[in-house]
C-alpha atoms as a PDB file:
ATOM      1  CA  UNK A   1      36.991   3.367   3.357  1.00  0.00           C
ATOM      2  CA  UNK A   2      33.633   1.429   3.639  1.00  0.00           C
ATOM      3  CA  UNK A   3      30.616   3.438   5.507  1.00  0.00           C
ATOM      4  CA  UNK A   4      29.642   1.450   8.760  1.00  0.00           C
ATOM      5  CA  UNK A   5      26.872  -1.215   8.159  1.00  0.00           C
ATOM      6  CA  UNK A   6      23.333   0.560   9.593  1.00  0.00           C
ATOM      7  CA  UNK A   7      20.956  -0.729  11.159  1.00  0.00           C
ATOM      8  CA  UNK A   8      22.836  -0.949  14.773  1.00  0.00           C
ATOM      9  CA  UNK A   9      21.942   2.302  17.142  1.00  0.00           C
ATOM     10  CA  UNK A  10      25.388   3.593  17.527  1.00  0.00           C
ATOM     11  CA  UNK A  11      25.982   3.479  13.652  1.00  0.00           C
ATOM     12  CA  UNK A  12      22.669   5.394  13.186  1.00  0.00           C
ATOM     13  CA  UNK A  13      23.497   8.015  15.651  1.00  0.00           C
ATOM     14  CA  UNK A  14      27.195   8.409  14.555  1.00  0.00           C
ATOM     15  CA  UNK A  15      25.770   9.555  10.939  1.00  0.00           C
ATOM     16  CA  UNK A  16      23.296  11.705  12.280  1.00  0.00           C
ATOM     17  CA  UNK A  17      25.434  13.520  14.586  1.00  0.00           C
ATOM     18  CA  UNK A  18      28.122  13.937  11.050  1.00  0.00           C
ATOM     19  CA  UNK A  19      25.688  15.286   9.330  1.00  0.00           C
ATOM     20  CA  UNK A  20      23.923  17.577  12.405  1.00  0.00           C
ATOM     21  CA  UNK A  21      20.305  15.860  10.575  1.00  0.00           C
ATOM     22  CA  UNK A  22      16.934  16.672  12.603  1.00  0.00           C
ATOM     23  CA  UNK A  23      13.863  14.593  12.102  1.00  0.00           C
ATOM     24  CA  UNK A  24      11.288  16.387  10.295  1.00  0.00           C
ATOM     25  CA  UNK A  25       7.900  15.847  11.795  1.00  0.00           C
ATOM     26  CA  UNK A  26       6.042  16.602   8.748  1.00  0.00           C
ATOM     27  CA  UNK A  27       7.811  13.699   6.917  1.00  0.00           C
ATOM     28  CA  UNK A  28       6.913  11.421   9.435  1.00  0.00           C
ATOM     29  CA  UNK A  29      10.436  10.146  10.139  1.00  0.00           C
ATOM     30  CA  UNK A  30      11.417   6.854  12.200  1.00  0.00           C
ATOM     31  CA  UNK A  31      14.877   4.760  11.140  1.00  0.00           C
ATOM     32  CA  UNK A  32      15.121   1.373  11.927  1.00  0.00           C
ATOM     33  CA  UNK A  33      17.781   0.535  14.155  1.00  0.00           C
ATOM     34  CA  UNK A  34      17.623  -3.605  14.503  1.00  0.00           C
ATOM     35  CA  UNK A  35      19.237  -5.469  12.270  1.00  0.00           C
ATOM     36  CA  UNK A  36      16.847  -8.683  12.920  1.00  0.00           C
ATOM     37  CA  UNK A  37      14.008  -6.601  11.523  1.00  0.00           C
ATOM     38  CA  UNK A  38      15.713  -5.904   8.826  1.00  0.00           C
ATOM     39  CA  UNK A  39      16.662  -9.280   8.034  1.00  0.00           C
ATOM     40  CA  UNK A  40      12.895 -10.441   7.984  1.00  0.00           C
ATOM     41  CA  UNK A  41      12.151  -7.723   5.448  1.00  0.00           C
ATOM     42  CA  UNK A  42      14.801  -9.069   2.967  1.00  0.00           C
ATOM     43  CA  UNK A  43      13.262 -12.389   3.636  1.00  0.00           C
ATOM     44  CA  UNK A  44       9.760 -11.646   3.614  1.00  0.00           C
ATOM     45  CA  UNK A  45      10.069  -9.831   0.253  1.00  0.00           C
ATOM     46  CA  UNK A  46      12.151 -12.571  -0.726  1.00  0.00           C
ATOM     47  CA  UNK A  47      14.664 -10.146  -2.836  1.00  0.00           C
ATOM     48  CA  UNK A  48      17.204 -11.397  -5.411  1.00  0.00           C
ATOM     49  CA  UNK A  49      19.435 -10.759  -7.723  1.00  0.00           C
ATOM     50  CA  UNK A  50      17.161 -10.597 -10.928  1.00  0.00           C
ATOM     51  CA  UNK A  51      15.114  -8.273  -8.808  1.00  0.00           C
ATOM     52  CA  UNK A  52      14.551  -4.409  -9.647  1.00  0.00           C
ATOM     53  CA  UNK A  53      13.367  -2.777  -5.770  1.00  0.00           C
ATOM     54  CA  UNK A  54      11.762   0.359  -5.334  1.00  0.00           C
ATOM     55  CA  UNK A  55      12.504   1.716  -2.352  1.00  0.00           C
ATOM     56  CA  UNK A  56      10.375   4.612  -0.836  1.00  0.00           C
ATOM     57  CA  UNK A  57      11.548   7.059   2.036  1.00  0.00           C
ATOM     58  CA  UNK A  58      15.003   4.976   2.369  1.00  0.00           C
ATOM     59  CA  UNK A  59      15.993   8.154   4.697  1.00  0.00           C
ATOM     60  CA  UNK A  60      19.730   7.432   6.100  1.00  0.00           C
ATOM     61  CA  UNK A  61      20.568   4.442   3.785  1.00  0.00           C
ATOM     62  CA  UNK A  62      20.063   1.763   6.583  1.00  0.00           C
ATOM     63  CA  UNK A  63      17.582  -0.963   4.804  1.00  0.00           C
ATOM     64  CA  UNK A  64      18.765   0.541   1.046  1.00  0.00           C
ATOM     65  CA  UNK A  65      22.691  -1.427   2.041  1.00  0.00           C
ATOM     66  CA  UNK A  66      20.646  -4.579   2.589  1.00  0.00           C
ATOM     67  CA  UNK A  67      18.469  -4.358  -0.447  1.00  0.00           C
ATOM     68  CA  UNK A  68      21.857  -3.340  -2.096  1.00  0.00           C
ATOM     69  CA  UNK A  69      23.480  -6.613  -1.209  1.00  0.00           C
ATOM     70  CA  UNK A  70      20.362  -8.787  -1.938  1.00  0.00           C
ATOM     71  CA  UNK A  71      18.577  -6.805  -5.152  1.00  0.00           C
ATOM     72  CA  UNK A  72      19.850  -6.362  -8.864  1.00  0.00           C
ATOM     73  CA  UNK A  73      19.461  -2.899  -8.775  1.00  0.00           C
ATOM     74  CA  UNK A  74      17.499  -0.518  -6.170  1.00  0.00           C
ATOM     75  CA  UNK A  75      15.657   2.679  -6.857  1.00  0.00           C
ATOM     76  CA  UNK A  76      15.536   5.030  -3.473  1.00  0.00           C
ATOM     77  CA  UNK A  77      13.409   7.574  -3.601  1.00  0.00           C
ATOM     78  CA  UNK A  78      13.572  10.226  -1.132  1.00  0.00           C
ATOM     79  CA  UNK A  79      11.437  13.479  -0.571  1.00  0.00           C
ATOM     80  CA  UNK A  80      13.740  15.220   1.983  1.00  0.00           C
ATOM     81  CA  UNK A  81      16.284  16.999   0.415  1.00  0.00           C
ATOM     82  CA  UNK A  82      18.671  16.996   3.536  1.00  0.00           C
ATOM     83  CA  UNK A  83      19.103  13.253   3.496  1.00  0.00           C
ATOM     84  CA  UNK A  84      20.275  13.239  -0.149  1.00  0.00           C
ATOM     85  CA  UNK A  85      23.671  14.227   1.087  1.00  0.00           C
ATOM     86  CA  UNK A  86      23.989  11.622   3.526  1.00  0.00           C
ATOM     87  CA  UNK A  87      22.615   8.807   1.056  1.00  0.00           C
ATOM     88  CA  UNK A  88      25.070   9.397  -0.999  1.00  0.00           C
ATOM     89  CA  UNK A  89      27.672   8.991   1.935  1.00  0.00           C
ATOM     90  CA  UNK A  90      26.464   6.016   3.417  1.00  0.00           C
ATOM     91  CA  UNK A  91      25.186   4.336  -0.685  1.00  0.00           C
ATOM     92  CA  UNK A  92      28.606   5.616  -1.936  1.00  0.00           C
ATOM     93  CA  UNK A  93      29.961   1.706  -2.626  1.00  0.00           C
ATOM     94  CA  UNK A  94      26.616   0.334  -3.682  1.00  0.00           C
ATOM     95  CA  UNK A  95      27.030   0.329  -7.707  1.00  0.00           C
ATOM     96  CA  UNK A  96      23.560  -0.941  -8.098  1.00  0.00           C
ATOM     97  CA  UNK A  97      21.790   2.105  -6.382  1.00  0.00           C
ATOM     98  CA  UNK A  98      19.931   5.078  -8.125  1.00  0.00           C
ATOM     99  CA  UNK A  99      18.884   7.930  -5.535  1.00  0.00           C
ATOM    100  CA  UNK A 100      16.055   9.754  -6.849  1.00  0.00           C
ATOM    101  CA  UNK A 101      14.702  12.745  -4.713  1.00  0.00           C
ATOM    102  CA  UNK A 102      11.106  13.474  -5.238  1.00  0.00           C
ATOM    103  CA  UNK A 103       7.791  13.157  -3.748  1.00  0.00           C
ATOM    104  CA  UNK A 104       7.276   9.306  -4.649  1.00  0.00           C
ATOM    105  CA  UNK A 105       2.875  10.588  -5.340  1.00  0.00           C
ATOM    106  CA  UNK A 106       4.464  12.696  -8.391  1.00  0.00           C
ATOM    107  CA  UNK A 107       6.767  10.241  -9.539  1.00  0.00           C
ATOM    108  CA  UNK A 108       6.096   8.349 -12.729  1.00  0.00           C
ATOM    109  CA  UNK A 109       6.677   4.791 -11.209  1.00  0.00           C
ATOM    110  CA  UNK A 110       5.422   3.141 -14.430  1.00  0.00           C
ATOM    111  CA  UNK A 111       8.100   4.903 -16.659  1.00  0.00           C
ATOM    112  CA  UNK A 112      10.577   3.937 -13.846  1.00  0.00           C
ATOM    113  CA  UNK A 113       9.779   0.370 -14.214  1.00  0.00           C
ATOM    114  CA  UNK A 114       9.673   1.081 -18.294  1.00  0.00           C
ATOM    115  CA  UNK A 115      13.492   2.223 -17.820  1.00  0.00           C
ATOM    116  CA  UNK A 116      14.908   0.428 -14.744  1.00  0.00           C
ATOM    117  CA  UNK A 117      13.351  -2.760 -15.625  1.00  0.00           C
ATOM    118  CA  UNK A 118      12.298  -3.379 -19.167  1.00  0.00           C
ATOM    119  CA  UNK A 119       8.670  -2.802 -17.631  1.00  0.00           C
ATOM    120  CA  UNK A 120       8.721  -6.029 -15.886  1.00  0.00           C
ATOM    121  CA  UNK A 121       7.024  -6.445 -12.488  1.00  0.00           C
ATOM    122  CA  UNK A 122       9.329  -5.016  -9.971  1.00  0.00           C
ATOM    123  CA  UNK A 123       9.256  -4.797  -6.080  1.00  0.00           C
ATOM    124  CA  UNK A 124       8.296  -2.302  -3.530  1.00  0.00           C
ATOM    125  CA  UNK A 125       9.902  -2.357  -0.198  1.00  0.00           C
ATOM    126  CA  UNK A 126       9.195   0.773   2.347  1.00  0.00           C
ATOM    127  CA  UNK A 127       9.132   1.556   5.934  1.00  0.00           C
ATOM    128  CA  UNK A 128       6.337   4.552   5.135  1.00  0.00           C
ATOM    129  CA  UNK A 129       5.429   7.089   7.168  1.00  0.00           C
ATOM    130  CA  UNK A 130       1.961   6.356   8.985  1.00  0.00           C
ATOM    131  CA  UNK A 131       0.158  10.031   7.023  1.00  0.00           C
ATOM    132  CA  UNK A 132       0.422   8.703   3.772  1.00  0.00           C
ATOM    133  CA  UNK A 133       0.903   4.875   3.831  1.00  0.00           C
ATOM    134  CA  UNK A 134      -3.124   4.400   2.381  1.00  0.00           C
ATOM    135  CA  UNK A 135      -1.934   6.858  -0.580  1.00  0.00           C
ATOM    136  CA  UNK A 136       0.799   5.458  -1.286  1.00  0.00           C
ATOM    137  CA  UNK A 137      -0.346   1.481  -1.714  1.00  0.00           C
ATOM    138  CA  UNK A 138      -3.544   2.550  -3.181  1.00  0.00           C
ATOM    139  CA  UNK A 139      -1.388   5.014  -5.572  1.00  0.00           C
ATOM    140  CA  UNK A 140       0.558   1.928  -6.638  1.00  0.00           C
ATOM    141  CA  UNK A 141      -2.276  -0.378  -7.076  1.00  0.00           C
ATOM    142  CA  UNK A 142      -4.624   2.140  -9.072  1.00  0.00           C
ATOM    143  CA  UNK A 143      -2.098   3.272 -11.366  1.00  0.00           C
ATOM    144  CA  UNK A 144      -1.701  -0.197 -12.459  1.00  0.00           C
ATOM    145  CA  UNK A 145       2.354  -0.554 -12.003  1.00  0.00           C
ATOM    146  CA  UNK A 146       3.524  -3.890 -12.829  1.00  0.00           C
ATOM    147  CA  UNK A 147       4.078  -5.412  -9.415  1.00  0.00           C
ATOM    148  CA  UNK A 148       5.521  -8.722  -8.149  1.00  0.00           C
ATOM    149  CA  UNK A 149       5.132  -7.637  -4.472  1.00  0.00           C
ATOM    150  CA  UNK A 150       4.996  -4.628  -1.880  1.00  0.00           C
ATOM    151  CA  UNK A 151       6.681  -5.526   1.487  1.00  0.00           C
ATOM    152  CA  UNK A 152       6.117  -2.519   3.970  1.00  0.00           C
ATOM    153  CA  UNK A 153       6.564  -1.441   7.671  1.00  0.00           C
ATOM    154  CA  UNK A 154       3.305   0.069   8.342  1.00  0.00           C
ATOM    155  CA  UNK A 155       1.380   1.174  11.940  1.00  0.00           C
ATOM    156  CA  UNK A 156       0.164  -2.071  13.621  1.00  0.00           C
ATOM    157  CA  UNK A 157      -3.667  -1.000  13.110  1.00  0.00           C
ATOM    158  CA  UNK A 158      -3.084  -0.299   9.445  1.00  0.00           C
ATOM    159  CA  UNK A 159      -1.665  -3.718   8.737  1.00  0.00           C
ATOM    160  CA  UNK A 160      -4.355  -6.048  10.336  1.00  0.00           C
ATOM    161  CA  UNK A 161      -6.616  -3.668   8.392  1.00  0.00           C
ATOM    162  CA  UNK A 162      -5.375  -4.960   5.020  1.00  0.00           C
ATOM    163  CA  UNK A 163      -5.591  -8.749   6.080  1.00  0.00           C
ATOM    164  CA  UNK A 164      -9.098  -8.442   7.798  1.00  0.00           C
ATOM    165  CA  UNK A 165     -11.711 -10.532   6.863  1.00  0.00           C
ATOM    166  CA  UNK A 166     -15.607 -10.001   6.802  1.00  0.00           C
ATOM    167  CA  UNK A 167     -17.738  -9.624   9.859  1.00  0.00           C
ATOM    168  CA  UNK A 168     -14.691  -8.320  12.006  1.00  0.00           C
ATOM    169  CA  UNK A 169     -14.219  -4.513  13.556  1.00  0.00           C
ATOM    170  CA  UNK A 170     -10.519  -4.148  11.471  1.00  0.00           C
ATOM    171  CA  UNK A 171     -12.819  -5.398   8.140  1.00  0.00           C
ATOM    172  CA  UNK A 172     -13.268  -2.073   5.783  1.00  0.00           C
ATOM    173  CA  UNK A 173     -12.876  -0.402   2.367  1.00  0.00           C
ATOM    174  CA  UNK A 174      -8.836  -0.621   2.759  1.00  0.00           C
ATOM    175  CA  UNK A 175      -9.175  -4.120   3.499  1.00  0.00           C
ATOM    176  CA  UNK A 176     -11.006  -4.859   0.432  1.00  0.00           C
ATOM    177  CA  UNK A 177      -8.851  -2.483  -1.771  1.00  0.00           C
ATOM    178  CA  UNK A 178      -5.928  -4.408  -0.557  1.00  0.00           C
ATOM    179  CA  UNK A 179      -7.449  -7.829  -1.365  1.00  0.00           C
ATOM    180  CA  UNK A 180      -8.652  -6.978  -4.931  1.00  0.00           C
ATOM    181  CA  UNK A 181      -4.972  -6.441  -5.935  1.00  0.00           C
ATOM    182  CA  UNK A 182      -2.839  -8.807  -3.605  1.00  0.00           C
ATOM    183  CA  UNK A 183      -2.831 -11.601  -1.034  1.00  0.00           C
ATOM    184  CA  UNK A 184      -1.499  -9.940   2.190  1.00  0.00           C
ATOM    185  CA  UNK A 185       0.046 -11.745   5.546  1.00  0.00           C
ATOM    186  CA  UNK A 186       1.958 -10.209   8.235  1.00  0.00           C
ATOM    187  CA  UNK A 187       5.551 -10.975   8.350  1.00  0.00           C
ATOM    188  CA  UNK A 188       6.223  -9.511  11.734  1.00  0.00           C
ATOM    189  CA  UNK A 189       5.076  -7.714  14.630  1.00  0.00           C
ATOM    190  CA  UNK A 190       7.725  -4.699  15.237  1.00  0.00           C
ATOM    191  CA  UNK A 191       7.820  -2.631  18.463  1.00  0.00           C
ATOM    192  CA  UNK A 192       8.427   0.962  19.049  1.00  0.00           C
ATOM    193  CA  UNK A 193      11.500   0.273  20.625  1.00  0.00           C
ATOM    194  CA  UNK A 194      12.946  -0.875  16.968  1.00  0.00           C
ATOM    195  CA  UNK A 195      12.929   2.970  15.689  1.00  0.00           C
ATOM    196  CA  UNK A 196      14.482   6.237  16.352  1.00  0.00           C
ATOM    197  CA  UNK A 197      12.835   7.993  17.116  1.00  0.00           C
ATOM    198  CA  UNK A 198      10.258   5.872  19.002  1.00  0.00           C
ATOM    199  CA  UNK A 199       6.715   5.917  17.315  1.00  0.00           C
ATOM    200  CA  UNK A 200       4.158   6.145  19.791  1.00  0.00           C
ATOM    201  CA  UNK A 201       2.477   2.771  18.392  1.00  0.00           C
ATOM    202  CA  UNK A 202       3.435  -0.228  17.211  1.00  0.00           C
ATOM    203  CA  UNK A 203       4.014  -1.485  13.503  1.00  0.00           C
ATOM    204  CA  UNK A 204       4.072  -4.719  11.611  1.00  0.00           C
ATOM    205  CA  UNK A 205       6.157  -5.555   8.322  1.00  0.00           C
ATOM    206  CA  UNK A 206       3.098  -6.789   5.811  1.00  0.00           C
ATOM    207  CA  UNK A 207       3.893  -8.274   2.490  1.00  0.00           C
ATOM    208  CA  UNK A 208       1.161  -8.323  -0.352  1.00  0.00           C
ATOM    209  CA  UNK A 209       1.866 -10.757  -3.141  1.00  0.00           C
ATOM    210  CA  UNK A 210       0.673  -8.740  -6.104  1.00  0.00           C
ATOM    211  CA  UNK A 211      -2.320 -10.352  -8.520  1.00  0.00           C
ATOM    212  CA  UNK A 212      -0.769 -10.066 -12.381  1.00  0.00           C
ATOM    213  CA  UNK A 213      -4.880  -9.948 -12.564  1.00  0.00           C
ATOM    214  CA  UNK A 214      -7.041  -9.527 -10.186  1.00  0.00           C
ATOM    215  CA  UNK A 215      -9.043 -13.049  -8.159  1.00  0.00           C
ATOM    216  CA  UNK A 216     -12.855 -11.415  -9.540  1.00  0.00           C
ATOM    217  CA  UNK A 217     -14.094  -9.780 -12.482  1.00  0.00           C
ATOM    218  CA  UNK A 218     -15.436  -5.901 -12.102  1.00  0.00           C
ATOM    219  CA  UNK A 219     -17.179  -4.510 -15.319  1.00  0.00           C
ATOM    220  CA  UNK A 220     -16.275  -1.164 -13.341  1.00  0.00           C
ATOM    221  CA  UNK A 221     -13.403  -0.764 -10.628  1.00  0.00           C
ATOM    222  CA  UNK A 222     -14.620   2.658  -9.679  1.00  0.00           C
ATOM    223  CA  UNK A 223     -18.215   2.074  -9.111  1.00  0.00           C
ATOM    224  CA  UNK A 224     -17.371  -0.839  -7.648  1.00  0.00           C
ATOM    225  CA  UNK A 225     -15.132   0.632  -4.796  1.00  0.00           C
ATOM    226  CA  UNK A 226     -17.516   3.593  -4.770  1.00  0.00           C
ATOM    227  CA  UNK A 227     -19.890   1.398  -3.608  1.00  0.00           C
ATOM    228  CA  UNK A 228     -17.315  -0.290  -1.139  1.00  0.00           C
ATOM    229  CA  UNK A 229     -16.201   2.905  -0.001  1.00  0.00           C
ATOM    230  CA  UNK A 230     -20.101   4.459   0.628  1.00  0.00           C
ATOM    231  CA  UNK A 231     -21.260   0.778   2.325  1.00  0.00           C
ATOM    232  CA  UNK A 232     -18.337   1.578   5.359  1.00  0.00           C
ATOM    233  CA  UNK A 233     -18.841   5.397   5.657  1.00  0.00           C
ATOM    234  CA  UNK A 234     -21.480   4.852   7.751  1.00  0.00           C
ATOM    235  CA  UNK A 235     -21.093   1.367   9.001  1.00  0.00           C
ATOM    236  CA  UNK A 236     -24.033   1.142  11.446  1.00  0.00           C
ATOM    237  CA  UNK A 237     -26.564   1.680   8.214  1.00  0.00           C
ATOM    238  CA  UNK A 238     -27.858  -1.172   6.606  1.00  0.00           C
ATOM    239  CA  UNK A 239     -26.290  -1.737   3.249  1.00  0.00           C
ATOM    240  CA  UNK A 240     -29.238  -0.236   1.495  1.00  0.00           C
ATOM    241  CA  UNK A 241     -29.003   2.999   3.168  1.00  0.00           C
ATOM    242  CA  UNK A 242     -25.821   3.304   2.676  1.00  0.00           C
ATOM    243  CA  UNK A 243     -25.674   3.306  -0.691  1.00  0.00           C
ATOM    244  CA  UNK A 244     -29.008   5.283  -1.231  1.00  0.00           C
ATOM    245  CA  UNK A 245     -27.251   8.053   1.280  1.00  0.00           C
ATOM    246  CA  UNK A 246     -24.351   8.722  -0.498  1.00  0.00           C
ATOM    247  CA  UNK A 247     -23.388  11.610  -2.754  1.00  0.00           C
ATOM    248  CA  UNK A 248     -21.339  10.386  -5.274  1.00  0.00           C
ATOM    249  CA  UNK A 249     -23.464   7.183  -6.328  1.00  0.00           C
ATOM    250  CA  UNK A 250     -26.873   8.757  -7.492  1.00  0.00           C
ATOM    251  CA  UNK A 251     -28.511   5.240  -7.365  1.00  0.00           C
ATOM    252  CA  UNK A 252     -32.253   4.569  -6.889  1.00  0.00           C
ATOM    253  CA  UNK A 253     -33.095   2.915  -3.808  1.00  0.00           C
ATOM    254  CA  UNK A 254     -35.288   0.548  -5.827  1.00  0.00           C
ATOM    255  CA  UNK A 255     -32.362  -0.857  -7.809  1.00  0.00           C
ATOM    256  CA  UNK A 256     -29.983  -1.134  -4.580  1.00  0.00           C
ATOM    257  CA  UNK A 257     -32.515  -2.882  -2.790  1.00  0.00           C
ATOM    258  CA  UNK A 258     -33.151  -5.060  -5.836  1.00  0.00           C
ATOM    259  CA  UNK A 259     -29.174  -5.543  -6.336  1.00  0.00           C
ATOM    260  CA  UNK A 260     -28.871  -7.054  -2.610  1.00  0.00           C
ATOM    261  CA  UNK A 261     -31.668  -9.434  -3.574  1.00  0.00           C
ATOM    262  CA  UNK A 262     -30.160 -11.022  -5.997  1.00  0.00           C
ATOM    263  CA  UNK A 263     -26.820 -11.611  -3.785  1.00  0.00           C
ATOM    264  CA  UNK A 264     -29.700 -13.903  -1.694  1.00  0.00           C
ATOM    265  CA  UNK A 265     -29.550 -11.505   0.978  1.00  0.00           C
ATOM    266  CA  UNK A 266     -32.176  -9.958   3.086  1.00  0.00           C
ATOM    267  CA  UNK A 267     -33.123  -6.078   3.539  1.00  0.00           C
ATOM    268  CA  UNK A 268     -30.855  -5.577   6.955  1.00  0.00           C
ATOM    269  CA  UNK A 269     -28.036  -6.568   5.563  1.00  0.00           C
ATOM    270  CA  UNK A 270     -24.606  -4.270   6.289  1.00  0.00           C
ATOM    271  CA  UNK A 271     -21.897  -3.396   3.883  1.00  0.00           C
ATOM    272  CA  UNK A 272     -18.929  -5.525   6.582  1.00  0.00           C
ATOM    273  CA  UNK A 273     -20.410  -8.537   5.919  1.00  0.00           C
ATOM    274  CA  UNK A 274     -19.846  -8.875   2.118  1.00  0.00           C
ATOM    275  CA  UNK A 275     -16.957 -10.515   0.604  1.00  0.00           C
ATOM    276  CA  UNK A 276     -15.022  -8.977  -2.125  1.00  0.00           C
ATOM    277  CA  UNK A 277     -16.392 -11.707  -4.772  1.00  0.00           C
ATOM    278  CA  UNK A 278     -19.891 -10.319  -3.366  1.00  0.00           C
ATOM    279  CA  UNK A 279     -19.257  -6.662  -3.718  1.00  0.00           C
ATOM    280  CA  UNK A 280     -18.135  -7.417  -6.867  1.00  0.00           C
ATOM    281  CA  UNK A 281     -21.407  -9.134  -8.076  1.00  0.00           C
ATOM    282  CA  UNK A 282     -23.366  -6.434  -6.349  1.00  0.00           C
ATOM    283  CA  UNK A 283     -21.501  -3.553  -8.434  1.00  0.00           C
ATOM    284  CA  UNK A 284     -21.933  -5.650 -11.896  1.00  0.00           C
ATOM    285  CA  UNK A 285     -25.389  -5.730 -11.393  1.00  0.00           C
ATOM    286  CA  UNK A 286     -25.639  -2.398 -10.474  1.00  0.00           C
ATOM    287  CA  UNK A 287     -23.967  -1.497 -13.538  1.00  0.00           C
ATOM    288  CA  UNK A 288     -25.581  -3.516 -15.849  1.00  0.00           C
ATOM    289  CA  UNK A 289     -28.888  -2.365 -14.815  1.00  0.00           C
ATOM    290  CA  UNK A 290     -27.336   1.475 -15.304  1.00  0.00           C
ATOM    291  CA  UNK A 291     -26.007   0.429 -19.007  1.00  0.00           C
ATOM    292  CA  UNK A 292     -29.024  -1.239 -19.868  1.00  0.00           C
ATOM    293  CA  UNK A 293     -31.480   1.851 -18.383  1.00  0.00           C
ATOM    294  CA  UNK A 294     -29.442   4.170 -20.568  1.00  0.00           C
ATOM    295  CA  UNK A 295     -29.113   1.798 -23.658  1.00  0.00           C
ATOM    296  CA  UNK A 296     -33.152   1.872 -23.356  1.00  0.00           C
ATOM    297  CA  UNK A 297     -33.217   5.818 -22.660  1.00  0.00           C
ATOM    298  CA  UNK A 298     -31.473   6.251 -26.129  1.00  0.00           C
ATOM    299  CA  UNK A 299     -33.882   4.271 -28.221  1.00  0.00           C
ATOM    300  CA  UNK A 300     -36.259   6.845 -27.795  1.00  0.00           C
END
């Protein structure tokens, strides 16, 4: 006999009360329980049937059935061992599902794409727990797995975050992280009423559209989101003290202020209003300068 279709509250709670499941705090747990929401996630992601989906923290099965019907094949990983049982229950008819139960931080995506998908770009859908969403994308991203997209429910904040634009208070270091590596727009607004259990805040599904290379040129992606990362730590400092403050840069002040100069700004300037394409100019500098101070050191 065919499990229920998820995704409706009484369908949700029925499996749940056959499998006696409690929510785990630590694992941030909230299942969807509207099926309209769901809907605009297989749209937004725009899934099809030469796709390979990753799906992370698919907890009772309710969005993996609708990836299911819409993917090629779908990859669920799942880090609480209780729900394993009950994926397998509600997943039993889906031929094109793999359940995989790990901690998706320790998993080797890019061998998973390797074997699942010829390493072709695949996609990531997720409704992610609000503690480790920033991990998680950035994980993705800096680990270099071929991506087409990554369509995820994320807390409301978080997700006008990663679409912010200079000179605004949601404009930071995630923001620019995001943009180096995809094009991100909000597919929906989602309220707490959508979940259970209720989350105390609102989310939003965003989609980012994946780069197959990234819109600007870094001679060094580490310095340069070192750099990002120290110019918003302490956001009311000009740009220059920023970066001469922090730890892990070791820059002199006379080559920072120098650096700015040449972006044809002025002394005062601060780190939030710099575009990516700028921060990206200011690091190459920076790091030219570096390689060409040590280049000199050693022909001494």
């Amino acid at each position: 006999m065919a499990e229920p279709a998820l995704g409706n509250p009484q369908n949700t709670i029925e499996i749940l009360k056959k499998y006696n499941f409690t929510f785990q705090k630590k694992y941030g747990q909230n299942f969807l329980i509207d099926t309209h929401v769901l809907d605009k996630i297989i749209r937004a992601a725009e899934i099809t049937k030469d796709d390979f989906v990753l799906e992370i923290g698919p907890g009772i099965g309710t969005m993996t059935q609708y990836l299911a019907r819409a993917a090629g094949r779908v990859a669920a990983v799942e880090i609480d061992r209780a729900l394993i049982p009950i994926l397998e229950d509600t997943l039993s008819e889906y031929e094109n599902v793999r359940i995989i139960n790990e901690d998706v931080l320790k998993l080797d995506i890019r061998k998973l794409a390797e074997e699942e998908n010829g390493g072709r770009p695949i996609k990531v859908v997720a409704n992610l727990p609000y503690y480790i969403t920033t991990p998680i994308i950035m994980g993705l991203f800096e680990k270099h797995v071929p991506l087409k997209s990554i369509t995820v429910m994320v807390q409301k904040e978080v997700a006008d975050r990663m679409q912010a634009v200079p000179g605004t208070k949601d404009y930071g270091a995630l923001s620019l992280a995001v943009q180096y590596y995809a094009r991100p727009y909000i597919a929906a607004n989602v309220p707490p009423n959508c979940f259970i259990p209720r989350p105390k805040v609102g989310s939003a599904v965003i989609c980012l559209n994946c780069y197959s290379e990234p819109p600007l040129q870094a001679e060094d992606e580490k310095l340069m989101f070192r750099i990002i990362r120290a110019s918003f730590n302490q956001r009311r400092k000009t740009l220059a003290n920023g970066l001469s403050n922090a730890r892990d840069l070791a820059i002199p002040k006379e080559l920072i202020i120098k650096s700015i100069e040449k972006l044809g700004k002025g002394a005062d300037v601060r780190g939030e209003t710099l575009t990516l394409e700028e921060f990206a100019r200011l690091s190459n500098y920076i790091y030219d300068q570096q390689i060409s101070t040590v280049l000199c050191f050693n022909e001494y």
